[in-house]
C-alpha atoms as a PDB file:
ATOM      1  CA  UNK A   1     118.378  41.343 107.265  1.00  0.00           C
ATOM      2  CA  UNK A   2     118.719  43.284 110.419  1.00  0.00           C
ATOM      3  CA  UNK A   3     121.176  42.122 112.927  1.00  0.00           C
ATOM      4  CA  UNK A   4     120.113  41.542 116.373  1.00  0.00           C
ATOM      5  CA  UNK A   5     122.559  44.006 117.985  1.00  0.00           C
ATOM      6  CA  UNK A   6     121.055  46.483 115.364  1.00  0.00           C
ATOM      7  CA  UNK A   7     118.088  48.809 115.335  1.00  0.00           C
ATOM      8  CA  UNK A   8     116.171  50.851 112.992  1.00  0.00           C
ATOM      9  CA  UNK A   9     115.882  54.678 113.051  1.00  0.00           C
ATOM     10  CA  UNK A  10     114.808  57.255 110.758  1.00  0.00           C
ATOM     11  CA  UNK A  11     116.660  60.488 109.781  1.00  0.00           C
ATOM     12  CA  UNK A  12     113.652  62.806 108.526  1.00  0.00           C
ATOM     13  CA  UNK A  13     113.756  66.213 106.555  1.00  0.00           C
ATOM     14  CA  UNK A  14     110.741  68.366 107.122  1.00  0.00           C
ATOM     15  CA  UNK A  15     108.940  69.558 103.715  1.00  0.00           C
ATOM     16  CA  UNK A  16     108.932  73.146 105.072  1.00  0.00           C
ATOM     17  CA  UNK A  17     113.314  72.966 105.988  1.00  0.00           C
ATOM     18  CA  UNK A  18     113.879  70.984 102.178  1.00  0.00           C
ATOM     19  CA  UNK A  19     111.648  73.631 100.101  1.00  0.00           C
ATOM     20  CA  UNK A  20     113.336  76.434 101.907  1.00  0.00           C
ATOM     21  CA  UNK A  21     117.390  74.626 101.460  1.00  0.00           C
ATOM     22  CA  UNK A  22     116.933  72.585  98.275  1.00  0.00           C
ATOM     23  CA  UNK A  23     120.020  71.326  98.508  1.00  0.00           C
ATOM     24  CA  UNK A  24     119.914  70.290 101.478  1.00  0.00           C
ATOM     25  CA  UNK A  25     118.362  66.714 100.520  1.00  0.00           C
ATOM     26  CA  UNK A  26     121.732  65.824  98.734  1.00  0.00           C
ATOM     27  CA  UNK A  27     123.874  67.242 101.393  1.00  0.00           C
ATOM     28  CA  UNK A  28     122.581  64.756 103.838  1.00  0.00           C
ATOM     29  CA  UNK A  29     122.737  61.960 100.766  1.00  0.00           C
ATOM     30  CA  UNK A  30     126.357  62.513 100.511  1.00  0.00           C
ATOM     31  CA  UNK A  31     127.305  62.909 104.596  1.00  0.00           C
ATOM     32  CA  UNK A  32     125.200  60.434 105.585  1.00  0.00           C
ATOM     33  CA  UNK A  33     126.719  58.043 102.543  1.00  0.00           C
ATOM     34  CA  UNK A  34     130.380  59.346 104.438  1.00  0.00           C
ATOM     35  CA  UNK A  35     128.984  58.228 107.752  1.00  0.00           C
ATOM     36  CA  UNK A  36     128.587  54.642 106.339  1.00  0.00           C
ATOM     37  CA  UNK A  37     132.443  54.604 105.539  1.00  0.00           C
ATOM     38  CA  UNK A  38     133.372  55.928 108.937  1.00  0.00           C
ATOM     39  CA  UNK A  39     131.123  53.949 111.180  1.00  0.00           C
ATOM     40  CA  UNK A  40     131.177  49.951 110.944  1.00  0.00           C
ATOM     41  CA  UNK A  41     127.264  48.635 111.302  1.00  0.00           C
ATOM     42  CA  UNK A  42     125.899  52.063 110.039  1.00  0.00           C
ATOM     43  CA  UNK A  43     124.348  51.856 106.994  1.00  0.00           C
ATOM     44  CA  UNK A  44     120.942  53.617 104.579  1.00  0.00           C
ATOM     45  CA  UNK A  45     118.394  50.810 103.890  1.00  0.00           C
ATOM     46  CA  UNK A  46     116.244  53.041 102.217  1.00  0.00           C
ATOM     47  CA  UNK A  47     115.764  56.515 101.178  1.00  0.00           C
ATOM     48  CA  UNK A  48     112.251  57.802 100.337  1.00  0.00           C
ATOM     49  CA  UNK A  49     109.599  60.428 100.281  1.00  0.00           C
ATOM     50  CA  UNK A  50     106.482  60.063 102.031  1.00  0.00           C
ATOM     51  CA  UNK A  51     103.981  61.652  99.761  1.00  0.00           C
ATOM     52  CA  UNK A  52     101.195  62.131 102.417  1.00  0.00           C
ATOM     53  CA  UNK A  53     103.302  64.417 104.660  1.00  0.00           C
ATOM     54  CA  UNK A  54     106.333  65.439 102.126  1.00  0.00           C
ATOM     55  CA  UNK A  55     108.579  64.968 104.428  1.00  0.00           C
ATOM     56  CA  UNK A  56     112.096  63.134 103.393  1.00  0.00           C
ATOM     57  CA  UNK A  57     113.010  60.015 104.923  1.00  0.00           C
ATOM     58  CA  UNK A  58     116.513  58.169 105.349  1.00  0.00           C
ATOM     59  CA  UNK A  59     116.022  54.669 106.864  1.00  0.00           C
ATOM     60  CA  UNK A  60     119.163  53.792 108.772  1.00  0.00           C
ATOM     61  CA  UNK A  61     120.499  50.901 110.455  1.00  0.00           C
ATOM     62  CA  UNK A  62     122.925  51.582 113.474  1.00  0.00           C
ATOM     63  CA  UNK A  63     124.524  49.536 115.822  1.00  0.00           C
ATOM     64  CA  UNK A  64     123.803  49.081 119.133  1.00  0.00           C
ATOM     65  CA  UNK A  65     124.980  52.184 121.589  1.00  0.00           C
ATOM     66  CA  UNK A  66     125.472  54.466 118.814  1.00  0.00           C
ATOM     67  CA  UNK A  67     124.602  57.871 119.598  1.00  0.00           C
ATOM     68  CA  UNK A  68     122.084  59.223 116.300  1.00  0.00           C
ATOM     69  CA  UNK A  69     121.808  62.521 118.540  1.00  0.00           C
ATOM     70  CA  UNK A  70     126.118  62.558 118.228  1.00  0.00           C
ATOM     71  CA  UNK A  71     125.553  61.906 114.645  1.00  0.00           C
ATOM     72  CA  UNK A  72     123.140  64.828 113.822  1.00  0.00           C
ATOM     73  CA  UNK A  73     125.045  67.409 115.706  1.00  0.00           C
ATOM     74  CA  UNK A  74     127.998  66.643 113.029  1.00  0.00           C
ATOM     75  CA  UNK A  75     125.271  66.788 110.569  1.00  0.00           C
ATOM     76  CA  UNK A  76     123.657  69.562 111.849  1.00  0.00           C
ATOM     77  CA  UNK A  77     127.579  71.997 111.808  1.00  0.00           C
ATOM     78  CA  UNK A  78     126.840  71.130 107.696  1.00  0.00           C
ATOM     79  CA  UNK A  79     123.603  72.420 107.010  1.00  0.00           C
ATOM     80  CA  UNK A  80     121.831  75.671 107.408  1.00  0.00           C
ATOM     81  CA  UNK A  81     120.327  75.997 111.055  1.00  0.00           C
ATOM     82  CA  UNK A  82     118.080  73.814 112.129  1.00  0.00           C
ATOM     83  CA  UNK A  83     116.329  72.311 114.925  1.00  0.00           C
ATOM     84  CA  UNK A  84     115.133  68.101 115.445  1.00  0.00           C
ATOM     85  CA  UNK A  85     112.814  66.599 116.504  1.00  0.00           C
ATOM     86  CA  UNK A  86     112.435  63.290 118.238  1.00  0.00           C
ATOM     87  CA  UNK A  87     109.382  60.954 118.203  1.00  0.00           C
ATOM     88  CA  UNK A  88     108.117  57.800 117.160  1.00  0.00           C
ATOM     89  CA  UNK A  89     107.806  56.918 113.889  1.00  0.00           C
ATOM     90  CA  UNK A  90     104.089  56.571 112.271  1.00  0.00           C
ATOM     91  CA  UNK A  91     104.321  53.155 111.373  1.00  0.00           C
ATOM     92  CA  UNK A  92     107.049  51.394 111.743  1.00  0.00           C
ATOM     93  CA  UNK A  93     107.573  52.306 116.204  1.00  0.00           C
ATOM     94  CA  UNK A  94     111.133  53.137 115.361  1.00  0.00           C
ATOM     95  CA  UNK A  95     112.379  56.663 116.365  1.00  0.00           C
ATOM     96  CA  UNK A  96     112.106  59.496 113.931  1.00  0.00           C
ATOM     97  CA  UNK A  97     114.672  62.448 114.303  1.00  0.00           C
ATOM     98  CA  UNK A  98     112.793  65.380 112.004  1.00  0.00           C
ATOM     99  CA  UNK A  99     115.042  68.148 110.907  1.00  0.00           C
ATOM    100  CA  UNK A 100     112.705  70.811 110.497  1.00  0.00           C
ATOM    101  CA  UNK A 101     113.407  75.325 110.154  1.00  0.00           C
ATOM    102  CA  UNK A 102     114.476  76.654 113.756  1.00  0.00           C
ATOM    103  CA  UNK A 103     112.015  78.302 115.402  1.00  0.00           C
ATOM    104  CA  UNK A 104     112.525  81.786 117.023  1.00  0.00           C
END
């Protein structure tokens, strides 16, 4: 159950950024499992696929006034270069943050 001072967001992984850094899906598994540890309130409630779009989905709760763009940065210093994107999410009308291949 989600607590009041909570919200949902979703950490994304573009199919294009996974197929070209295959490991990258477990990489973000395992930091964003760390994050839980470090960060009271943070936590995965689910971790899918969406098969329409193949893009990678972590569902995460956060507390209020926690700062997702602070938390990708740290994630971002892990992974091979990158680039996000923010928008809404298709159906839910939480925020997405897409991690998808820089762009030149």
């Amino acid at each position: 159950m989600l607590d009041s001072k909570n919200t949902l967001v979703e950490i994304s992984v573009s199919y294009r950024y996974a197929q070209e850094h295959q490991w990258v899906i477990q990489g973000i598994t395992g930091f964003l499992s760390a994050y839980y540890m470090e960060k009271p309130g943070f936590q995965v409630r689910r971790h899918y696929d969406d098969l329409e779009t193949g893009v990678h989905i972590w569902l995460c709760e956060i507390p209020a006034g926690m700062s997702v763009p602070r938390l990708l940065k740290r994630l971002q210093a892990d992974i091979p270069q990158s680039h996000v994107l923010e928008c809404q999410a298709q159906t839910a009308g939480h925020l997405r943050y897409l991690i998808d291949t820089k762009q030149e």
